[in-house]
C-alpha atoms as a PDB file:
ATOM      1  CA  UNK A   1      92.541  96.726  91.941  1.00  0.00           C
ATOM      2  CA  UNK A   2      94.915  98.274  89.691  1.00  0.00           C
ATOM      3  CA  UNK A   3      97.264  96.233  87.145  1.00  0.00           C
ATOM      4  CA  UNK A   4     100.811  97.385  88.677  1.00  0.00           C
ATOM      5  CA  UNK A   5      99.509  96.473  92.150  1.00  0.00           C
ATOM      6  CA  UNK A   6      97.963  93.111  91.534  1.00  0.00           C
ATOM      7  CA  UNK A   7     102.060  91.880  90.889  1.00  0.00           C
ATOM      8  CA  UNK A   8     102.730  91.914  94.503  1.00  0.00           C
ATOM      9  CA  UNK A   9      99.872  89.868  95.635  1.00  0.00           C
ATOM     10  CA  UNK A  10     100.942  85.887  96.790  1.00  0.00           C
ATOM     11  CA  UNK A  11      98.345  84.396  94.755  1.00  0.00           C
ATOM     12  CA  UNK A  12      96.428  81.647  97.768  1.00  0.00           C
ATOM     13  CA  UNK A  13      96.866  78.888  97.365  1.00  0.00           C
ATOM     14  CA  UNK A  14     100.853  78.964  95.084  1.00  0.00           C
ATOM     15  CA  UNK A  15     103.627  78.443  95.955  1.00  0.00           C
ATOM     16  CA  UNK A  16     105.626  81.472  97.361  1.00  0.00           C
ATOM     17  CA  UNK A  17     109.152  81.731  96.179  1.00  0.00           C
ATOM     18  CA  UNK A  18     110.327  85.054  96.713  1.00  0.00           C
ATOM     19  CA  UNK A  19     112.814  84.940  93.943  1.00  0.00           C
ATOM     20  CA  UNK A  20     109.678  85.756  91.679  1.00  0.00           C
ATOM     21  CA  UNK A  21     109.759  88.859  93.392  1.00  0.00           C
ATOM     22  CA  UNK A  22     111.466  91.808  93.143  1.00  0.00           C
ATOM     23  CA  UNK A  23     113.014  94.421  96.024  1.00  0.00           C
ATOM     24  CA  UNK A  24     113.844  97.141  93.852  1.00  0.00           C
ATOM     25  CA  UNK A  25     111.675  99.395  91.393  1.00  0.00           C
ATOM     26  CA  UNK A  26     114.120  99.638  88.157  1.00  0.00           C
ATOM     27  CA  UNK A  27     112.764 103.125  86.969  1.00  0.00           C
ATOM     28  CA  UNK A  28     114.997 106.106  88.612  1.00  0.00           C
ATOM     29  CA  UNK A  29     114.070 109.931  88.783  1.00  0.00           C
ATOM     30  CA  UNK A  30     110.565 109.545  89.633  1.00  0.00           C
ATOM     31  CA  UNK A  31     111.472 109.646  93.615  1.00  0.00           C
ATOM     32  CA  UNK A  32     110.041 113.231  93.851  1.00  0.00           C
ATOM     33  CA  UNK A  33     106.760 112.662  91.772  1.00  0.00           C
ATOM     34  CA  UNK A  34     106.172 109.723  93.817  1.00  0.00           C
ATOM     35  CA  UNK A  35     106.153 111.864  97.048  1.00  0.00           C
ATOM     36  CA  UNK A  36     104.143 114.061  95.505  1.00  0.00           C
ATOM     37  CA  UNK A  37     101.389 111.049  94.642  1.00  0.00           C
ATOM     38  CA  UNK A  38     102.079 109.910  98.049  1.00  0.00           C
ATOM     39  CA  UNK A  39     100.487 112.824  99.451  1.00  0.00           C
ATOM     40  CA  UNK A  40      97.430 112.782  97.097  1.00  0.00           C
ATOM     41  CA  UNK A  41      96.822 109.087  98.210  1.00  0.00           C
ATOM     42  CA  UNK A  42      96.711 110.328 101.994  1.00  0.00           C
ATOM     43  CA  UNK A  43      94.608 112.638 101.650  1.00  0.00           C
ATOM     44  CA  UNK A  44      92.248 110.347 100.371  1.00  0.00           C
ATOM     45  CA  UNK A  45      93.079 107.905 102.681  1.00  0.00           C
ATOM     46  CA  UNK A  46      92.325 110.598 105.291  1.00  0.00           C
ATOM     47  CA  UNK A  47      88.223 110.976 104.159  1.00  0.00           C
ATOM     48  CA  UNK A  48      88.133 107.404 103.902  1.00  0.00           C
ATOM     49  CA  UNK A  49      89.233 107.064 107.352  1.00  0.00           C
ATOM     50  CA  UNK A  50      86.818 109.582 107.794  1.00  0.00           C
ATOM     51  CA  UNK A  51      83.702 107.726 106.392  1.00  0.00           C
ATOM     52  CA  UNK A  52      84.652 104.227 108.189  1.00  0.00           C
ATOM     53  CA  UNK A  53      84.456 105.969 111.518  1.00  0.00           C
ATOM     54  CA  UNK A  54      81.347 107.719 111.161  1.00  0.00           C
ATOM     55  CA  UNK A  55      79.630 104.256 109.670  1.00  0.00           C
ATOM     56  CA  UNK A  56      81.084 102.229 112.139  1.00  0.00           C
ATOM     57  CA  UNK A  57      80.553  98.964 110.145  1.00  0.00           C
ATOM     58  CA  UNK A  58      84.214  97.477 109.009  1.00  0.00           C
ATOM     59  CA  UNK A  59      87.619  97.603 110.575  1.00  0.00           C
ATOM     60  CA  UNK A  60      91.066  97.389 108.460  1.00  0.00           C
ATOM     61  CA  UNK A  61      93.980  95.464 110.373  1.00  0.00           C
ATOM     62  CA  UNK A  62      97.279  96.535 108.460  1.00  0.00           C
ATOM     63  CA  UNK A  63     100.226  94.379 109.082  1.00  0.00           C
ATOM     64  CA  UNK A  64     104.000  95.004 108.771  1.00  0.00           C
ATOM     65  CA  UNK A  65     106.372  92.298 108.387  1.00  0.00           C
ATOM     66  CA  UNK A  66     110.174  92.603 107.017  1.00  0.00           C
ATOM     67  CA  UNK A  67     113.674  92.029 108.375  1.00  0.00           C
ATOM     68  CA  UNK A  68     115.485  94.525 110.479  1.00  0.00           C
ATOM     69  CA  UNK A  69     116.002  98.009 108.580  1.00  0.00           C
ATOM     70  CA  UNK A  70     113.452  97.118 106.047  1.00  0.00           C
ATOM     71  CA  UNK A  71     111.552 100.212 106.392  1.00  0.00           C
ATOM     72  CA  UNK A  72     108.746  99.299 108.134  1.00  0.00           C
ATOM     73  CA  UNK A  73     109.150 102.492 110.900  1.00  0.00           C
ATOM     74  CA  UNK A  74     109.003 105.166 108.411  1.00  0.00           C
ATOM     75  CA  UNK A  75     106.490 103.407 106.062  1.00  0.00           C
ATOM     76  CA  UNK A  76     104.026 103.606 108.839  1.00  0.00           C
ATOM     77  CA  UNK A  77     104.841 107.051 109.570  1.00  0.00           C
ATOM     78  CA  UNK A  78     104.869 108.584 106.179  1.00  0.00           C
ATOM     79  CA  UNK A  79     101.454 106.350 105.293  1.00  0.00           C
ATOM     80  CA  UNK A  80      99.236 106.885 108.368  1.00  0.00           C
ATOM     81  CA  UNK A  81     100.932 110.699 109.187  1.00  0.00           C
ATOM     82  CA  UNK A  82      97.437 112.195 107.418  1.00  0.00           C
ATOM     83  CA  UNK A  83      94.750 109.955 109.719  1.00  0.00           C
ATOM     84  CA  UNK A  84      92.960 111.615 112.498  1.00  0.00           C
ATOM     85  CA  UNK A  85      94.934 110.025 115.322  1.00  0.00           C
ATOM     86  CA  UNK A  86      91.596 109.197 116.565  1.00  0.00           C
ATOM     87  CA  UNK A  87      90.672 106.674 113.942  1.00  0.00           C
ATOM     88  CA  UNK A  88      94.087 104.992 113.783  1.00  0.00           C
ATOM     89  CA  UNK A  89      96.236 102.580 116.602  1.00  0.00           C
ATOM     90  CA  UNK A  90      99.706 101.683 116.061  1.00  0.00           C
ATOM     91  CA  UNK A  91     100.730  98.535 118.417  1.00  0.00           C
ATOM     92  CA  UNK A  92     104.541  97.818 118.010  1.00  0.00           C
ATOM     93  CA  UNK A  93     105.428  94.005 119.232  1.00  0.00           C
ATOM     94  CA  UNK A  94     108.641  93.039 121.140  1.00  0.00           C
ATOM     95  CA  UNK A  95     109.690  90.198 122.884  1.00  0.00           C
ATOM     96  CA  UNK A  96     106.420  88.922 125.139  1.00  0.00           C
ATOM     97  CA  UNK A  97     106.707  89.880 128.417  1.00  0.00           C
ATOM     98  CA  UNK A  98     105.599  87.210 131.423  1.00  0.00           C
ATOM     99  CA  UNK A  99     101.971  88.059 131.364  1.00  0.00           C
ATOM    100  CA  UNK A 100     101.946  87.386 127.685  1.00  0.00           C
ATOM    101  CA  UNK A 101     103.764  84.346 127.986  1.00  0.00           C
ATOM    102  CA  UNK A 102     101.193  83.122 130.245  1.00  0.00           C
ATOM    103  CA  UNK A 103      98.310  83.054 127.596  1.00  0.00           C
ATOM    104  CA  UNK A 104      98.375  81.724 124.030  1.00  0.00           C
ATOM    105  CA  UNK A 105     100.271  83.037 121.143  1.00  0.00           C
ATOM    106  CA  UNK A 106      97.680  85.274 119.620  1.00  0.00           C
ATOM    107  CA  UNK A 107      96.339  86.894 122.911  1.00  0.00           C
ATOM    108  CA  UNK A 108      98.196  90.004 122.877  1.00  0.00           C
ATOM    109  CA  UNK A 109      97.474  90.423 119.617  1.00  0.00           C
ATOM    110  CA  UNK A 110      93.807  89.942 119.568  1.00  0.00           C
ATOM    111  CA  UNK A 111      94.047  92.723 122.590  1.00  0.00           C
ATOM    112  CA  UNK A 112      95.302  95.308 120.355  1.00  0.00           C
ATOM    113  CA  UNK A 113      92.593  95.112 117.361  1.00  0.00           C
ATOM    114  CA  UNK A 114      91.054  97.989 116.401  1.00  0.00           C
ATOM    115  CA  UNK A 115      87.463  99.104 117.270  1.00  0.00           C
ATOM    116  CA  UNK A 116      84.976  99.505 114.226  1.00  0.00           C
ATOM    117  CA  UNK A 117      85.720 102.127 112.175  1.00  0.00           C
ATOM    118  CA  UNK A 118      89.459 102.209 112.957  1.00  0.00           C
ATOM    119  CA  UNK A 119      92.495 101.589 110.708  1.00  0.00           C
ATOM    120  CA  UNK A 120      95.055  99.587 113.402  1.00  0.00           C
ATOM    121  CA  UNK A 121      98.547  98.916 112.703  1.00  0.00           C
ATOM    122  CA  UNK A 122     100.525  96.263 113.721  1.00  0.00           C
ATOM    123  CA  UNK A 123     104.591  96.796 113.362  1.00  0.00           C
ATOM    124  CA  UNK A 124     105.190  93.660 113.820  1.00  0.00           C
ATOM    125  CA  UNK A 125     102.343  91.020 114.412  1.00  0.00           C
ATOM    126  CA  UNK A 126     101.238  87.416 115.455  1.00  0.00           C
ATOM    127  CA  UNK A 127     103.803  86.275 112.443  1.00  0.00           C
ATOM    128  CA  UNK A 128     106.714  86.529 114.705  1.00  0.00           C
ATOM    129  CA  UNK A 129     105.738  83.091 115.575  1.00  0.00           C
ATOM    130  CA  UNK A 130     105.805  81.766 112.503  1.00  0.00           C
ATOM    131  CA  UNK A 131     108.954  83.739 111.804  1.00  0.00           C
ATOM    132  CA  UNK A 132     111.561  84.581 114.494  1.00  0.00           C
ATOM    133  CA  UNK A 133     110.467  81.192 116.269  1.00  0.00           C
ATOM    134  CA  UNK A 134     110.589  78.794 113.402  1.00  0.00           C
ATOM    135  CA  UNK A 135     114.200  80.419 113.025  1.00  0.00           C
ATOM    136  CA  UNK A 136     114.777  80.114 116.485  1.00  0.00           C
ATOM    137  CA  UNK A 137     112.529  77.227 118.051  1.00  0.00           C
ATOM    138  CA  UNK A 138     114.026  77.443 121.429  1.00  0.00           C
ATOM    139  CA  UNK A 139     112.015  80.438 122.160  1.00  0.00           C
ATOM    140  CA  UNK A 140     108.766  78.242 121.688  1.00  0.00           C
ATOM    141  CA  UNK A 141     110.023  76.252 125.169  1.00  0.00           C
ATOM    142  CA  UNK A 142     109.454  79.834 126.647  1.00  0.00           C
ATOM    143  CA  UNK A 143     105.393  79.483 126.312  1.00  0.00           C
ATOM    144  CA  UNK A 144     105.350  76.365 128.465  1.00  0.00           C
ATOM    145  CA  UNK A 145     102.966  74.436 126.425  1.00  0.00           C
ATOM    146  CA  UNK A 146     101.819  70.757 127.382  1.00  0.00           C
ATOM    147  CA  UNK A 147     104.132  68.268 125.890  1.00  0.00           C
ATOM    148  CA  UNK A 148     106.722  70.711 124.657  1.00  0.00           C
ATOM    149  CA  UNK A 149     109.731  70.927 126.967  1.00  0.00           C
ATOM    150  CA  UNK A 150     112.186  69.813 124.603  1.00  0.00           C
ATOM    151  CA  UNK A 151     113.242  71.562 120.563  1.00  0.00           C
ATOM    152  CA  UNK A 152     113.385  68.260 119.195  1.00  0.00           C
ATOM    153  CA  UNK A 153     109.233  67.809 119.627  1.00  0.00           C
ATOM    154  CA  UNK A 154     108.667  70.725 118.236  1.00  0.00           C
ATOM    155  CA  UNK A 155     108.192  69.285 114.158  1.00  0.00           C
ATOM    156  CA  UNK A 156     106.458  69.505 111.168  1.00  0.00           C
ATOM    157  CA  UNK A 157     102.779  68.695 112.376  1.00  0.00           C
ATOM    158  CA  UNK A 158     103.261  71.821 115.512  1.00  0.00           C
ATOM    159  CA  UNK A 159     103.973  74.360 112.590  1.00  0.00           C
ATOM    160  CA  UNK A 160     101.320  73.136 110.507  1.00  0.00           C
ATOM    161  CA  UNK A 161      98.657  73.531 113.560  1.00  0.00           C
ATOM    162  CA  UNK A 162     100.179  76.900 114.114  1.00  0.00           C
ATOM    163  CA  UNK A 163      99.535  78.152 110.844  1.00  0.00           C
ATOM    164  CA  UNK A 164      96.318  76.455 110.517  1.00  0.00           C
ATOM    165  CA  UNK A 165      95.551  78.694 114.364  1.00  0.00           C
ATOM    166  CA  UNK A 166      96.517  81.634 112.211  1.00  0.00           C
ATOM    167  CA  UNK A 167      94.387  81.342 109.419  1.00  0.00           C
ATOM    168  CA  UNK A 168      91.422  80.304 111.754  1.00  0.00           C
ATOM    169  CA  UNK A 169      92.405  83.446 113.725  1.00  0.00           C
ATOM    170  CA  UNK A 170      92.309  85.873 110.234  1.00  0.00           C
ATOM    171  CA  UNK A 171      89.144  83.907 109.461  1.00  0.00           C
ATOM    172  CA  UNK A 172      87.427  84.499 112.419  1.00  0.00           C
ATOM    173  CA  UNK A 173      88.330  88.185 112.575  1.00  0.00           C
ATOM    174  CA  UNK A 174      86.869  88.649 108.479  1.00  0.00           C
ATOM    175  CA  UNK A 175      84.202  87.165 109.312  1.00  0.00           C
ATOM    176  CA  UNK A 176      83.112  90.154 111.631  1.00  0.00           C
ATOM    177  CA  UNK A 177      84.087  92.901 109.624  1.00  0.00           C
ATOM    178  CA  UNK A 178      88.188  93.003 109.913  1.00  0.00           C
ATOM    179  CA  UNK A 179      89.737  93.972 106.974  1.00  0.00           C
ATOM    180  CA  UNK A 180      93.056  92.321 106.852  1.00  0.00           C
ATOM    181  CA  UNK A 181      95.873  93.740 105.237  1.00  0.00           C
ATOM    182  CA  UNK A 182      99.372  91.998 105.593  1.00  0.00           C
ATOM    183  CA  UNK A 183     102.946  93.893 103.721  1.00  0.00           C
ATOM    184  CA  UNK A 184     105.981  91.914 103.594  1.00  0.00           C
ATOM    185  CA  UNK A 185     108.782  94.314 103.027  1.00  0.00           C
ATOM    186  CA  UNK A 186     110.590  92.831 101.177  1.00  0.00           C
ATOM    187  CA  UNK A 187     114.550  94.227 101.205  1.00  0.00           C
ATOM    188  CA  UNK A 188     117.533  92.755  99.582  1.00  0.00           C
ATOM    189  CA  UNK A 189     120.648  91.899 101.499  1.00  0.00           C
ATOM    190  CA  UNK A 190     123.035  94.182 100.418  1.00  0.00           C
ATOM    191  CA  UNK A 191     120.408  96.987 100.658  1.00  0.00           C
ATOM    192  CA  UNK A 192     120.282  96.216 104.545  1.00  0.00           C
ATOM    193  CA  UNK A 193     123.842  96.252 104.679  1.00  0.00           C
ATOM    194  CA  UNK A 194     123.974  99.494 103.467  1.00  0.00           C
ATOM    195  CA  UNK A 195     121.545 100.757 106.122  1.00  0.00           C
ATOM    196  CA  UNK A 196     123.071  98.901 108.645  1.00  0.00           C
ATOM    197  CA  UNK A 197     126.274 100.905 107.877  1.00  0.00           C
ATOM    198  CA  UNK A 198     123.816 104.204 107.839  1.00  0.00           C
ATOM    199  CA  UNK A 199     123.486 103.839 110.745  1.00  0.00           C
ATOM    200  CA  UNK A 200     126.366 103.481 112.431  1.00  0.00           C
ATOM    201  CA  UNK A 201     127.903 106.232 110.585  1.00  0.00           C
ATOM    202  CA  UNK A 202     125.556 108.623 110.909  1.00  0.00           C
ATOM    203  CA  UNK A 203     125.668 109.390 115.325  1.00  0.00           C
ATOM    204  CA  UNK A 204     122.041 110.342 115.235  1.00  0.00           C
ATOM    205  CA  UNK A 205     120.750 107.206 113.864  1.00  0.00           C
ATOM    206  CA  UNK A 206     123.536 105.248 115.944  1.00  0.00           C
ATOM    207  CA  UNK A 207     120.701 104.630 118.432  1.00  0.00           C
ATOM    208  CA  UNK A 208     118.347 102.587 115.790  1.00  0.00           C
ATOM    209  CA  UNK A 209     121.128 100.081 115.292  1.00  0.00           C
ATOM    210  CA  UNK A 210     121.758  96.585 117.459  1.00  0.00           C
ATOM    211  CA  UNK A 211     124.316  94.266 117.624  1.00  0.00           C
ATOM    212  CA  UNK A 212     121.248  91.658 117.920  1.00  0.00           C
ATOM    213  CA  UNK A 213     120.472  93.133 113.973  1.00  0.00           C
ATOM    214  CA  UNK A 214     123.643  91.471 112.876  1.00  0.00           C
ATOM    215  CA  UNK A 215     123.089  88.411 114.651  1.00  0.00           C
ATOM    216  CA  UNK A 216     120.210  87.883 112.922  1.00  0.00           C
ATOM    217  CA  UNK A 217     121.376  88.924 109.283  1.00  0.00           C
ATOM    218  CA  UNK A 218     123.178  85.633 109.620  1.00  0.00           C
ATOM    219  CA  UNK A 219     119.985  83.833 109.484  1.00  0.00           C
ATOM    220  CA  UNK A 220     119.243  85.291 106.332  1.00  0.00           C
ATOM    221  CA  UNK A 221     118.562  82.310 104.321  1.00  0.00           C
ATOM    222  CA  UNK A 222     116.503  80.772 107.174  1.00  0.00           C
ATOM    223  CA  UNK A 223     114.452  83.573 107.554  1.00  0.00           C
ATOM    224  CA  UNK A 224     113.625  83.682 103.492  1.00  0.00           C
ATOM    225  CA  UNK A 225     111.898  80.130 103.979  1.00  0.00           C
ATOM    226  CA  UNK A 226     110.551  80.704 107.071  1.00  0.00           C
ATOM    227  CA  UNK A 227     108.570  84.183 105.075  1.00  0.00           C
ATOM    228  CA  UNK A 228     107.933  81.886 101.593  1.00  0.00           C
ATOM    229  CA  UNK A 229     106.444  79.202 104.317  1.00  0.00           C
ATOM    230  CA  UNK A 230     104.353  81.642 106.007  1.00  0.00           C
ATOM    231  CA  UNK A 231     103.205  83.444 103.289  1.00  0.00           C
ATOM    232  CA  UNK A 232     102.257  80.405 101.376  1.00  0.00           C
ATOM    233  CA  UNK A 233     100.359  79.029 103.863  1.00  0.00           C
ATOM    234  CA  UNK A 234      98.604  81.692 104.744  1.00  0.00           C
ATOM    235  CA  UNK A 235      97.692  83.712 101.950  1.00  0.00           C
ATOM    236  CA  UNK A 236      94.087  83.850 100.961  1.00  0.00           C
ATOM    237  CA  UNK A 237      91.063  86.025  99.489  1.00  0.00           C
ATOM    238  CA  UNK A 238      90.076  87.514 102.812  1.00  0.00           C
ATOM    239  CA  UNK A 239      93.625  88.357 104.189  1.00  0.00           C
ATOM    240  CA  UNK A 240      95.970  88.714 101.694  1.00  0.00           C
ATOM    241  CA  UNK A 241      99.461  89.106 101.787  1.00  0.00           C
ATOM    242  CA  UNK A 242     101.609  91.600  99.610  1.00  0.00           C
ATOM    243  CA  UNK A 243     105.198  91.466  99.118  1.00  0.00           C
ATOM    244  CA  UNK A 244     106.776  95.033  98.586  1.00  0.00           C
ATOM    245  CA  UNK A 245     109.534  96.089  97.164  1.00  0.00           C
ATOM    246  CA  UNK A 246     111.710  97.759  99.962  1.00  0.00           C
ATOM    247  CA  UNK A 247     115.232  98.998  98.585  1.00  0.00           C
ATOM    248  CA  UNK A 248     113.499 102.275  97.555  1.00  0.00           C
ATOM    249  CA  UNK A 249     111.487 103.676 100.648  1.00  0.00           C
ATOM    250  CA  UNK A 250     109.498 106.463  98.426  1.00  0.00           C
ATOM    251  CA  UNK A 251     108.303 103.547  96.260  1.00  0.00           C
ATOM    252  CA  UNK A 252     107.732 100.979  99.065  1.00  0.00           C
ATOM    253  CA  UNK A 253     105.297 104.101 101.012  1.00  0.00           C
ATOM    254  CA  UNK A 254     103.407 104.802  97.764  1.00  0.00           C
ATOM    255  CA  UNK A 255     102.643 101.610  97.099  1.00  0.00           C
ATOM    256  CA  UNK A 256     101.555 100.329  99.978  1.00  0.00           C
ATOM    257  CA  UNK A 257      99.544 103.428 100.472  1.00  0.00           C
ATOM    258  CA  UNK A 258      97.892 102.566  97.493  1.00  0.00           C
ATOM    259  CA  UNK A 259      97.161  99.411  98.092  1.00  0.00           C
ATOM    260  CA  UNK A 260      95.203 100.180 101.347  1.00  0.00           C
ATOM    261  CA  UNK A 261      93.466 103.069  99.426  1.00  0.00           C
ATOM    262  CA  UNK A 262      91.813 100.258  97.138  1.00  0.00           C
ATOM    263  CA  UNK A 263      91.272  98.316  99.644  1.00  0.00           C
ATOM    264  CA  UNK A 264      89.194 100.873 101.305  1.00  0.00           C
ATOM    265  CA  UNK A 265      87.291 101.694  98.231  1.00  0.00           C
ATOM    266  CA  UNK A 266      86.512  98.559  98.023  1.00  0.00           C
ATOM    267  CA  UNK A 267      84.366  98.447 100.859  1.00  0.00           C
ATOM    268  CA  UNK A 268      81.978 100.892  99.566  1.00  0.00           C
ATOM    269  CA  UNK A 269      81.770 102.917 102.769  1.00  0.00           C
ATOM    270  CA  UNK A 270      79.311 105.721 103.347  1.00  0.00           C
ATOM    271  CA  UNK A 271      78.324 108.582 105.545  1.00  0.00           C
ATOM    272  CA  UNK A 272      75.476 107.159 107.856  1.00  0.00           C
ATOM    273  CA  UNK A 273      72.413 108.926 106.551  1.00  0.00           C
ATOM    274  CA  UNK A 274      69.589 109.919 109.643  1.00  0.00           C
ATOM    275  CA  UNK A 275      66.019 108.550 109.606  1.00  0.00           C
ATOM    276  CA  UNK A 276      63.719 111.644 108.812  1.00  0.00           C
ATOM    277  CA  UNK A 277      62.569 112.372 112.018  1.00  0.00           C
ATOM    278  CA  UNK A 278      66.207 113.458 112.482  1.00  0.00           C
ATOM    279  CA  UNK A 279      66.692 115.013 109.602  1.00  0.00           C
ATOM    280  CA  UNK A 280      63.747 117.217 110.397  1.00  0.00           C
ATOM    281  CA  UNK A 281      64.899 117.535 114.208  1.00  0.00           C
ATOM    282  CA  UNK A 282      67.462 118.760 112.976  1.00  0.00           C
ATOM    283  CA  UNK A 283      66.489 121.048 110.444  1.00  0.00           C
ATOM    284  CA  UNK A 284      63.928 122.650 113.612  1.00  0.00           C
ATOM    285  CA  UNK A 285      67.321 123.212 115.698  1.00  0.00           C
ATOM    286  CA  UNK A 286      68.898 124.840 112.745  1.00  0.00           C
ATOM    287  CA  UNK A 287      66.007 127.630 112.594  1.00  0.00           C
ATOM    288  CA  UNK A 288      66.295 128.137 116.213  1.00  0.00           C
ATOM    289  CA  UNK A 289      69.441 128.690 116.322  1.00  0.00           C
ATOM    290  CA  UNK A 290      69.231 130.932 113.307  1.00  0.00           C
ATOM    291  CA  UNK A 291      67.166 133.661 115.122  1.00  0.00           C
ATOM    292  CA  UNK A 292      69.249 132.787 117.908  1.00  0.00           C
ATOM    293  CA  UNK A 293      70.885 136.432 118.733  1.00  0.00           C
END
């Protein structure tokens, strides 16, 4: 992997403190060269698409985590805009509704994995458990789980077994062929105050703001542990995680785009070459339908 990428990697097994990281990129002018690399690294992205499909062999899972007005949205749409919509599922998690309440955490989210060959795309993922719920444990009443009916039971050890489920989960899904990708967007305060304010300024974007956004900007603080937690214990060679600089958008998509790029690369994928009984097959249908009038 490249040098400038390698920074935003949470090294397994560290510590995570997220004040080691940065949200900006300090370097100005460069937005419109970036957006001209961006396009270079989706094209690219495009024929390796292209060559996972046709070989069939590995998946790549790409998860999006950040706080409201992060960027995830558009990162996912400038990134993935160059994919044959065939090789590429976006699955965008809300609240569970009552038939996902009725199974464990990570069923819904094991139902929207990719088949082989596919890039899938998760706004949003199996983290919101380890997020929005360790902000807000009430919420974990809601899956009705044996010998949980009350906040105060809900401690130390229950988080450490859920993490310990995720990591089994990520295993599990590496181990056949998933290639596990996971962003943290990571955007300062006062950068998502100024969005917030974009937005309800602007009357055409009036409809991407809530009331429920604000709400949860005062958990700020809470929700920086509850990511340096997760991260942390989570993190490892197989599934890492990669916390992105969000307050400029143009770098946050080129980066991440390049990150998935070397992923890819990584996996050394080919074109499926025929046996030679094929190749001659079809080398006879090629003749015939050359003096084919």
């Amino acid at each position: 992997m490249k040098k400038d990428l390698t920074q935003y990697i949470a090294q397994p097994g560290r510590k995570v403190s997220l004040k080691n990281f940065t949200t900006t990129y300090p370097a100005e002018g460069e937005k419109e060269q970036g957006e001209i690399q961006l396009e270079e690294v989706k094209k690219r992205l495009s024929l390796l698409q292209e060559t996972m499909y046709a070989s069939r062999s590995h998946t790549v899972l790409v998860v999006f985590q950040a706080m409201d007005a992060a960027g995830k949205d558009s990162a996912i749409e400038h990134v993935f805009s160059g994919i044959n919509p065939q090789g590429c599922e976006v699955h965008s998690f809300k609240t569970p509704n009552d038939e996902e309440y009725a199974h464990d955490f990570l069923w819904r989210h094991y139902k929207a994995l990719p088949a082989k060959g596919k890039i899938g795309v998760h706004n949003r993922s199996h983290y919101e458990n380890v997020l929005v719920c360790k902000v807000h444990p009430e919420y974990i009443l809601t899956e009705n789980l044996p010998g949980y009916t009350d906040v105060k039971a809900i401690d130390k050890r229950f988080w450490k077994k859920r993490y310990e489920s995720i990591r089994n989960f990520e295993s599990h899904l590496s181990e056949n062929g998933v290639v596990i990708i996971k962003f943290f967007l990571y955007v300062s305060k006062d950068e998502q105050k100024q969005r917030f304010l974009d937005r309800i300024n602007d009357p055409e974007k009036n409809w991407k703001f809530a009331a429920g956004d604000l709400a949860e900007r005062e958990h700020w603080d809470e929700y920086m542990d509850a990511y340096e937690t997760a991260i942390e214990e989570t993190a490892t060679e197989q599934s890492p995680w990669y916390i992105i600089p969000a307050d400029k958008k143009w770098y946050a998509r080129l980066t991440i785009a390049r990150i998935i790029e070397d992923t890819m690369l990584g996996l050394n994928l080919k074109f499926p070459e025929l046996p030679e009984d094929e190749v001659q097959e079809l080398e006879d249908i090629k003749k015939k339908l050359s003096k084919d009038n």
